[in-house]
N, C-alpha and C. Protein backbone atom coordinates (compact mmCIF):
# COMPACT_ATOMS: atom_id res chain seq x y z
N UNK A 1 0.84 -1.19 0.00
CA UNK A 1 0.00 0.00 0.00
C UNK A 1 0.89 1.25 0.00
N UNK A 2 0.62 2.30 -0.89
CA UNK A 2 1.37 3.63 -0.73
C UNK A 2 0.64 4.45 -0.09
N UNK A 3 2.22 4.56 0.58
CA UNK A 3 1.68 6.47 1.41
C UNK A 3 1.59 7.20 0.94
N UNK A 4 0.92 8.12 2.02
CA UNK A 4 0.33 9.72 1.28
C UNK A 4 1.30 10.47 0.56
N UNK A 5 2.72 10.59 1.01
CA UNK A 5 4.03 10.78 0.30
C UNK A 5 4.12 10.28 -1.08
N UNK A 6 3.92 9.01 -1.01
CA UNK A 6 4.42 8.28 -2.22
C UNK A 6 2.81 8.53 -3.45
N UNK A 7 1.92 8.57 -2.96
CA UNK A 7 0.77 8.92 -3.80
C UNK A 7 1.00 10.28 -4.76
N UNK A 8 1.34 11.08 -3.66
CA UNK A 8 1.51 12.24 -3.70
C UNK A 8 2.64 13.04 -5.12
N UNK A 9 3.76 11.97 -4.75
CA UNK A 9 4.90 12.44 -6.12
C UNK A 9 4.45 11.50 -7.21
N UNK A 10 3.70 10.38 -6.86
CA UNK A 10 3.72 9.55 -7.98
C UNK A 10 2.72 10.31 -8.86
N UNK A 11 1.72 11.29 -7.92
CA UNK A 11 0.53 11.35 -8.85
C UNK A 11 0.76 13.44 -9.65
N UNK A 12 2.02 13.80 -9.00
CA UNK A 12 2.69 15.16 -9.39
C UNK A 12 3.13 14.75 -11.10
N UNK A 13 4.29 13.88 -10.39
CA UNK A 13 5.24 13.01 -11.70
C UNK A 13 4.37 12.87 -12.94
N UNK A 14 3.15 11.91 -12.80
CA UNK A 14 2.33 11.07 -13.85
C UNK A 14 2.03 12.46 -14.92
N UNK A 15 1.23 13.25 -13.96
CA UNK A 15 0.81 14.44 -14.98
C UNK A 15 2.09 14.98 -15.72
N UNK A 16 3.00 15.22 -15.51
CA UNK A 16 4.18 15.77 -16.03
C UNK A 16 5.17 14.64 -17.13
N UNK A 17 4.84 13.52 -17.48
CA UNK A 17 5.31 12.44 -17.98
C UNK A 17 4.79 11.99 -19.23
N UNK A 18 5.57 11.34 -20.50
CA UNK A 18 4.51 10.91 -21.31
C UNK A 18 4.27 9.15 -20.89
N UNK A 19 4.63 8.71 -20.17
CA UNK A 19 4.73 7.07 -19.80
C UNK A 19 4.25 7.32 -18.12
N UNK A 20 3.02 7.64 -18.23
CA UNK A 20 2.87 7.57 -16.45
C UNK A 20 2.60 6.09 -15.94
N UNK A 21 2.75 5.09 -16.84
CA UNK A 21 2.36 3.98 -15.92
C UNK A 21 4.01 3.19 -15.80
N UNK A 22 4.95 4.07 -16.25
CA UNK A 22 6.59 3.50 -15.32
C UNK A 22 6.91 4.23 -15.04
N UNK A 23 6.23 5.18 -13.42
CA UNK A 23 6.28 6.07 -12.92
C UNK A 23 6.68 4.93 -11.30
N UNK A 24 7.23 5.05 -10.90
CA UNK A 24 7.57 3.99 -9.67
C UNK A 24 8.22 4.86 -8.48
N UNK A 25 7.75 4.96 -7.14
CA UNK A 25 8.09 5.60 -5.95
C UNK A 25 8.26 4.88 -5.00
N UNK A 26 10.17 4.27 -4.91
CA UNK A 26 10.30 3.61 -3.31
C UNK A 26 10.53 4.46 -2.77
N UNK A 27 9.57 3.67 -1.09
CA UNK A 27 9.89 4.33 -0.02
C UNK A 27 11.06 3.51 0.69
N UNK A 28 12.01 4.75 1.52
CA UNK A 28 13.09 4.10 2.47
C UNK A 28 12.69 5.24 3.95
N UNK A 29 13.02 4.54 5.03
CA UNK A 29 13.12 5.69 6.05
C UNK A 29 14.58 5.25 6.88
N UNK A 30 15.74 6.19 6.95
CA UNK A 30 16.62 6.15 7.59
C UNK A 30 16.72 7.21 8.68
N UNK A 31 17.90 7.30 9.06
CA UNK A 31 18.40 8.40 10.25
C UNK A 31 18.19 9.75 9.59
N UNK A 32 18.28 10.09 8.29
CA UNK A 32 18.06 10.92 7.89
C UNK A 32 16.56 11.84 7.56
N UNK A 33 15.61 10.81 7.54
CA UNK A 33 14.47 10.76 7.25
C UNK A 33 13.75 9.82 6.44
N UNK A 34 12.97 10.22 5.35
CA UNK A 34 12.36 9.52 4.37
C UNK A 34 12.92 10.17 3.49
N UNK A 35 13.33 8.77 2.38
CA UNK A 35 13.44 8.93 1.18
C UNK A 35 12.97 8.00 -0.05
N UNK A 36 12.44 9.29 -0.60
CA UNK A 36 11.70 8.79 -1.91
C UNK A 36 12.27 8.69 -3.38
N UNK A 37 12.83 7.33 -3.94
CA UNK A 37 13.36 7.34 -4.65
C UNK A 37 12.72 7.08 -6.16
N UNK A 38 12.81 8.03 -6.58
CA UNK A 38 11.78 8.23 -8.01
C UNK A 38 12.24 7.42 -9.45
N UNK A 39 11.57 6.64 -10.05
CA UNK A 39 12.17 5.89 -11.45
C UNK A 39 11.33 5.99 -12.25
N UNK A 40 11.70 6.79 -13.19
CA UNK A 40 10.73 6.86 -14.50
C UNK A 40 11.52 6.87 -15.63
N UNK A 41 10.65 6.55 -17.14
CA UNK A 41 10.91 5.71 -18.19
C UNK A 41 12.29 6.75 -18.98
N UNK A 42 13.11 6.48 -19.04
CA UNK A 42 14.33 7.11 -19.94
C UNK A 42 14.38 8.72 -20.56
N UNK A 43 12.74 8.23 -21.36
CA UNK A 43 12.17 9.21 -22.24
C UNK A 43 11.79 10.16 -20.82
N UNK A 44 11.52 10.15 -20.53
CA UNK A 44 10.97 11.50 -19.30
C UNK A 44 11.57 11.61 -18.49
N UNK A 45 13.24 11.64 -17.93
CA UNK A 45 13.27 11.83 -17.21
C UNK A 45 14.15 13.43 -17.24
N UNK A 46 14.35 13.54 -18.84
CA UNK A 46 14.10 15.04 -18.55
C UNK A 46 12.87 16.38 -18.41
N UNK A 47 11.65 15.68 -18.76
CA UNK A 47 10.21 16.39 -18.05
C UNK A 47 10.50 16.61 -16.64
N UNK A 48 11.07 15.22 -16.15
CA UNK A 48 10.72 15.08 -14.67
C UNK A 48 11.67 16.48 -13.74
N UNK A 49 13.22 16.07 -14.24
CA UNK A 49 13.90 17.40 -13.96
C UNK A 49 13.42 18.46 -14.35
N UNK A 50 13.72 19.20 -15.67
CA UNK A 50 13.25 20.23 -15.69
C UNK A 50 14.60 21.13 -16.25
N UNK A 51 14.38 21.88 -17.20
CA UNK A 51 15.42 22.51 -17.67
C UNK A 51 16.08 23.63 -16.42
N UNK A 52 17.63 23.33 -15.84
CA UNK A 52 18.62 23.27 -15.12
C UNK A 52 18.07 22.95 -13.19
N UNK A 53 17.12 22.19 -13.80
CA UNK A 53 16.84 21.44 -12.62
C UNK A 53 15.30 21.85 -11.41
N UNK A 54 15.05 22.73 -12.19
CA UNK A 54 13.60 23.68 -12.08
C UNK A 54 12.39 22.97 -11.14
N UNK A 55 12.27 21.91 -12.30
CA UNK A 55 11.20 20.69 -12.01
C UNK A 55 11.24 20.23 -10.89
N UNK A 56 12.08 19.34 -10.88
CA UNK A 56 12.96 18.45 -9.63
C UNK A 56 13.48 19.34 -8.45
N UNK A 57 13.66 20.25 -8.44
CA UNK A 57 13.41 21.48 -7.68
C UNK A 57 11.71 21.61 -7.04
N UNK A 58 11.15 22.14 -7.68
CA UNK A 58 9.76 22.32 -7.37
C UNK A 58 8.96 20.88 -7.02
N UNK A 59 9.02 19.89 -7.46
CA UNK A 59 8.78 18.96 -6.59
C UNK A 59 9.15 18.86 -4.83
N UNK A 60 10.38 18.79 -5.18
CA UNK A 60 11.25 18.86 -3.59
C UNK A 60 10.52 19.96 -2.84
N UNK A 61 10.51 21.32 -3.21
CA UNK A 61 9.74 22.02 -2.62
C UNK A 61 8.04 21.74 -1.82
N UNK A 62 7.80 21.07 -2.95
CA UNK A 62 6.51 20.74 -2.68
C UNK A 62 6.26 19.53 -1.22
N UNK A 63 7.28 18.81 -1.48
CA UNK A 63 7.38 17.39 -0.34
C UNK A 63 8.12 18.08 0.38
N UNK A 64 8.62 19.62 0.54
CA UNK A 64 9.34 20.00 2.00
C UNK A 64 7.90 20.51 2.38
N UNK A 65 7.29 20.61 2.16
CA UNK A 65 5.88 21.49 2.57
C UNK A 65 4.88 20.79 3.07
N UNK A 66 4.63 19.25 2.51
CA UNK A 66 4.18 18.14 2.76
C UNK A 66 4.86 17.18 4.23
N UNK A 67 6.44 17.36 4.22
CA UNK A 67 6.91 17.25 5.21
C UNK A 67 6.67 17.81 6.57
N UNK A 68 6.38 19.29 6.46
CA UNK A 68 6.28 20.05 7.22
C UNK A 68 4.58 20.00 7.87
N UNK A 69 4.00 19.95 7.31
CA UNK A 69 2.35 18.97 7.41
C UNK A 69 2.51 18.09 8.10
N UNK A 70 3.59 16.84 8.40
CA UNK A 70 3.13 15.47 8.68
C UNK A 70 4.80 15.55 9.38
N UNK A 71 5.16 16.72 10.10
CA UNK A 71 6.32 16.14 11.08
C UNK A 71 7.73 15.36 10.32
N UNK A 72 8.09 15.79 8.78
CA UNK A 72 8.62 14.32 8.25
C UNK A 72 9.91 15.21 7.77
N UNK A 73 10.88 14.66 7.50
CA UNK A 73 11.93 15.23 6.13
C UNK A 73 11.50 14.19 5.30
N UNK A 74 11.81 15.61 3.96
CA UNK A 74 11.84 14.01 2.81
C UNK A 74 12.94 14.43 1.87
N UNK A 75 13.30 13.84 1.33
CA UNK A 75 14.19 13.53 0.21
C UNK A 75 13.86 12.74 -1.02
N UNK A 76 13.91 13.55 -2.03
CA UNK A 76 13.68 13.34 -3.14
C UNK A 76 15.08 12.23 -4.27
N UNK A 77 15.23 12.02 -4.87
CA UNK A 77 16.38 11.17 -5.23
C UNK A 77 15.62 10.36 -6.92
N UNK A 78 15.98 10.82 -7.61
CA UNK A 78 15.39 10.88 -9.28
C UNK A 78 16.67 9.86 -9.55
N UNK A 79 16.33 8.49 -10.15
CA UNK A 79 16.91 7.25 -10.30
C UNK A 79 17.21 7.14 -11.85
N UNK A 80 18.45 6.90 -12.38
CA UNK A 80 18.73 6.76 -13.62
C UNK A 80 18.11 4.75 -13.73
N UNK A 81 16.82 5.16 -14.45
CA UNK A 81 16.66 3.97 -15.27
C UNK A 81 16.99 3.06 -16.56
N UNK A 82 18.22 3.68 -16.46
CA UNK A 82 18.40 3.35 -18.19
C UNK A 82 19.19 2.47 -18.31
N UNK A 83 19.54 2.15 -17.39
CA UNK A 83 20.31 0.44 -17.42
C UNK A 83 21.25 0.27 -18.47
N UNK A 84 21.98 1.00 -19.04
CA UNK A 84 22.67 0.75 -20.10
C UNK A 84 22.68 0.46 -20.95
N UNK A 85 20.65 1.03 -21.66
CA UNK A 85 20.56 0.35 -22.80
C UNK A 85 20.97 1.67 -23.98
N UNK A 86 21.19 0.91 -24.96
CA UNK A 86 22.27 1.33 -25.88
C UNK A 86 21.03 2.78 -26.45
N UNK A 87 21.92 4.06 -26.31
CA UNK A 87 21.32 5.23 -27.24
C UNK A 87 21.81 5.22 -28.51
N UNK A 88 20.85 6.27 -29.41
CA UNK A 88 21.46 6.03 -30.49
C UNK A 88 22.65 6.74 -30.29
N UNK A 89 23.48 6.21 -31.42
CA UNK A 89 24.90 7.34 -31.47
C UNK A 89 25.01 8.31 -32.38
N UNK A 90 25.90 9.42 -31.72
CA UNK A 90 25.72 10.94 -32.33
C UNK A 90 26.41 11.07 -33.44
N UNK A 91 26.29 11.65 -34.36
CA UNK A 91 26.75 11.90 -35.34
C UNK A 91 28.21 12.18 -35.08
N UNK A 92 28.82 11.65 -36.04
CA UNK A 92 30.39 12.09 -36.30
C UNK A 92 30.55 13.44 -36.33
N UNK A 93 31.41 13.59 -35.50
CA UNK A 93 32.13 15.21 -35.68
C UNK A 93 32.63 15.46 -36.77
N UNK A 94 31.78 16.47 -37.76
CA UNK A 94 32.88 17.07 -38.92
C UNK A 94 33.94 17.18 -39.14
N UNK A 95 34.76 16.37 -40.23
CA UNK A 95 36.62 16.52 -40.23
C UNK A 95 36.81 18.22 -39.70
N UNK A 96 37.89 18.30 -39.47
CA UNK A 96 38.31 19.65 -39.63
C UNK A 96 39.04 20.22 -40.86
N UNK A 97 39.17 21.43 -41.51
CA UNK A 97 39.74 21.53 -42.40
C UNK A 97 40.40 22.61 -41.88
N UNK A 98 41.91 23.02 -42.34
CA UNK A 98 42.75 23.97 -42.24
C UNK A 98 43.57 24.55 -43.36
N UNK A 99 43.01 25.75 -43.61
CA UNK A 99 43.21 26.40 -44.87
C UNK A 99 44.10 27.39 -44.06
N UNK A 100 45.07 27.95 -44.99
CA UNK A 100 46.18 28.35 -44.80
C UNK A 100 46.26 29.68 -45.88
N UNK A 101 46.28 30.80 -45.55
CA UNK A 101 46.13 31.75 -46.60
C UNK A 101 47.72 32.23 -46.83
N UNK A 102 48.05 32.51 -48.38
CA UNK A 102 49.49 32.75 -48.54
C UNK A 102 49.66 33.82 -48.85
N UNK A 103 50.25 35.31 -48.65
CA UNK A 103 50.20 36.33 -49.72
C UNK A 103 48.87 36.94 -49.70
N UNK A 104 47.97 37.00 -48.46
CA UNK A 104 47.07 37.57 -48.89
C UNK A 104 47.04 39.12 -48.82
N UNK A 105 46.46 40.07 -49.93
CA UNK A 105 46.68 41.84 -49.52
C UNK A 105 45.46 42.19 -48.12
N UNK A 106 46.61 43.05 -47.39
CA UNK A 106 46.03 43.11 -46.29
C UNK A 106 44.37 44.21 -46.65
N UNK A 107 43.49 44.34 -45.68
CA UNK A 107 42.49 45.16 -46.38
C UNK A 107 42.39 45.92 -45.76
N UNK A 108 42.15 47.44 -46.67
CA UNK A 108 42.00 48.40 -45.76
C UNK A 108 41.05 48.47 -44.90
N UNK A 109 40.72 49.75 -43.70
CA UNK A 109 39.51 49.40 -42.85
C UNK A 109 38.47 50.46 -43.98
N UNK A 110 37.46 50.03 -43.32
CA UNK A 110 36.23 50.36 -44.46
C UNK A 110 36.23 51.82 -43.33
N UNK A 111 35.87 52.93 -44.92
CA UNK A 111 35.63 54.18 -43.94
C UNK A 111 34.61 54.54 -43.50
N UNK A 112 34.80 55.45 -42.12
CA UNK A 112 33.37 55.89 -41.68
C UNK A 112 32.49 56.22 -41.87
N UNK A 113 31.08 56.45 -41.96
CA UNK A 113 30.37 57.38 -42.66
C UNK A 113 30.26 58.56 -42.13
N UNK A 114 30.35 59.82 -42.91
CA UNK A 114 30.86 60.48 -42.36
C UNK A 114 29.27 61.76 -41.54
N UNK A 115 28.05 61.00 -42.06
CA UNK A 115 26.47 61.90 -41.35
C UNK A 115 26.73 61.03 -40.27
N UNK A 116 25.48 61.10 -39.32
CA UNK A 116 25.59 60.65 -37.81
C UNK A 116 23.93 59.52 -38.44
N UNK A 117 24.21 58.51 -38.21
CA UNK A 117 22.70 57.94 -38.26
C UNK A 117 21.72 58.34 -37.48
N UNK A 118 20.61 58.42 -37.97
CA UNK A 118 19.46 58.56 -37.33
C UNK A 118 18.92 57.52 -36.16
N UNK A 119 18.63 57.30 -35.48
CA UNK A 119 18.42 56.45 -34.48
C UNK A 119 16.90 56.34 -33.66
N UNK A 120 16.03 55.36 -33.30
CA UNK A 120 15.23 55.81 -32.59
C UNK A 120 14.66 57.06 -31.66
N UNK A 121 16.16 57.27 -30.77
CA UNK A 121 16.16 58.04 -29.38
C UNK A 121 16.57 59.55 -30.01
N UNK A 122 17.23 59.79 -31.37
CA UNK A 122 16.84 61.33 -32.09
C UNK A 122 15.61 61.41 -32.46
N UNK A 123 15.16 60.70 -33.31
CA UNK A 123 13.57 60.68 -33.56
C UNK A 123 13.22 61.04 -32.25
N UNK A 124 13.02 60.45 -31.23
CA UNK A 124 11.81 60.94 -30.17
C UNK A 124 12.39 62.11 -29.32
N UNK A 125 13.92 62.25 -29.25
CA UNK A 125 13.77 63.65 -28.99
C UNK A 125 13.43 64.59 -29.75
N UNK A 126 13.93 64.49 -31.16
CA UNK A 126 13.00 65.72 -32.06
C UNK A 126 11.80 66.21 -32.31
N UNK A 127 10.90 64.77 -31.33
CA UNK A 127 9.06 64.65 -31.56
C UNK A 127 9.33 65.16 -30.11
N UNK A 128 9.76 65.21 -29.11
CA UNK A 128 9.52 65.87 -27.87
C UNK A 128 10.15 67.08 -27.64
N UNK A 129 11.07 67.83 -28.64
CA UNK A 129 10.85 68.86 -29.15
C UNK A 129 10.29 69.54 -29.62
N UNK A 130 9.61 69.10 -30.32
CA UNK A 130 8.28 70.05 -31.15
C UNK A 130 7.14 69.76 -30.60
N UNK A 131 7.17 68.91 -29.87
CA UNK A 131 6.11 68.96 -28.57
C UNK A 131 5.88 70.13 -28.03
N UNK A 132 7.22 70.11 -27.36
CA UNK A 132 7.49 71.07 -26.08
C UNK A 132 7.59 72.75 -26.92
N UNK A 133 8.10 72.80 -28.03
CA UNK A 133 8.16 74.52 -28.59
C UNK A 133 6.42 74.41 -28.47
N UNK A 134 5.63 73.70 -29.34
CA UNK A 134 4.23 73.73 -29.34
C UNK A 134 3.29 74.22 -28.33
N UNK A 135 3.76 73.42 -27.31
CA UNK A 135 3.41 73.77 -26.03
C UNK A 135 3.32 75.06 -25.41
N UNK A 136 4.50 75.53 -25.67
CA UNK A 136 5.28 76.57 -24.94
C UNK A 136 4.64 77.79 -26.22
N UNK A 137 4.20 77.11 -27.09
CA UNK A 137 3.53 78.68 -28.00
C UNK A 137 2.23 78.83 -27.28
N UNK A 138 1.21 78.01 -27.22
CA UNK A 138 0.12 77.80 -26.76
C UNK A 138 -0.02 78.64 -25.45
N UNK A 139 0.83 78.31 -24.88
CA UNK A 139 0.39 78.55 -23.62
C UNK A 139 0.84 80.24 -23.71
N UNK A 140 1.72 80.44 -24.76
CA UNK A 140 2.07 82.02 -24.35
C UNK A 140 0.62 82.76 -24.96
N UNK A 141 0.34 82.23 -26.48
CA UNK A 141 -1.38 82.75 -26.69
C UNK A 141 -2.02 82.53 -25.20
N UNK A 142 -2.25 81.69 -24.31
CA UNK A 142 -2.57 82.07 -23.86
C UNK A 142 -2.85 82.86 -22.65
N UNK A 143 -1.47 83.59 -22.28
CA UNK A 143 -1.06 84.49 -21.48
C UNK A 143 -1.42 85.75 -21.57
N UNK A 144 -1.54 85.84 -23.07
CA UNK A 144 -2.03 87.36 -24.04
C UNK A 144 -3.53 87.66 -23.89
N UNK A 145 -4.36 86.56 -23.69
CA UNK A 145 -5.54 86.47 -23.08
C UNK A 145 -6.28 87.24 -21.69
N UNK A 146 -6.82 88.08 -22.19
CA UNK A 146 -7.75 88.49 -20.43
C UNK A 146 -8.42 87.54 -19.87
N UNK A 147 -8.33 86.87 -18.88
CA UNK A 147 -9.41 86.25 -18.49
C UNK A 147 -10.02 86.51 -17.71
């Protein structure tokens, strides 16, 4: 029979997996606490981690919180199932080639241009310039005003 622990990651894991039925959670309890040692199918056991360890992170989190509920430590421990069965193999590394240039003319540097480019941040100061003269006419019309 599984514990509430072991229900608990098995049934986190499953949703997060494409093989939830070789989803497997031993329990151990030592001096250290409980530990739950997680084995799932080859293919998922990078779902299960989590890109730089995220997943498998947030699990743990979750069973320190669950721990903390029920008096417990737990320990999480994600089991390489892969028994040494053969992956495919990676492609050959491209020969290297080393070309050797002889006599080549050195090149000049390309010259500057010699206007200033236009850039986003001139554009919007030149539009918050003519904002601001705009402004500043307006408001003098209306200074000239009796009110």
């Amino acid at each position: 029979m599984a514990t509430i622990d072991q229900q608990f990651v098995e049934y986190i894991v499953k949703t997060l997996v494409n093989n939830p039925d070789k989803v497997e959670v031993d329990r151990k309890i030592d001096e250290k606490g409980v530990l739950l040692s997680l084995s799932v199918d080859p293919e998922d056991v990078g779902r299960v981690i989590g890109r730089r360890g995220a997943t498998a992170q947030s699990i743990r989190t979750l069973l320190r919180a669950l721990g903390t509920k029920n008096d417990a430590r737990y320990n999480l421990k994600i089991v390489n199932t892969d028994d040494g069965a053969e992956r495919p193999a990676a492609a050959p590394a491209a020969k290297e080639e080393t070309v050797e240039v002889v006599d080549a003319p050195e090149e000049e540097p390309a010259a500057e241009p010699e206007t200033e480019p236009i850039t986003d941040d001139s554009m919007e100061t030149d539009a918050a310039s003519d904002l601001a003269e705009k402004t500043r006419a307006e408001l003098a019309d209306m200074d000239d005003l009796d009110i």
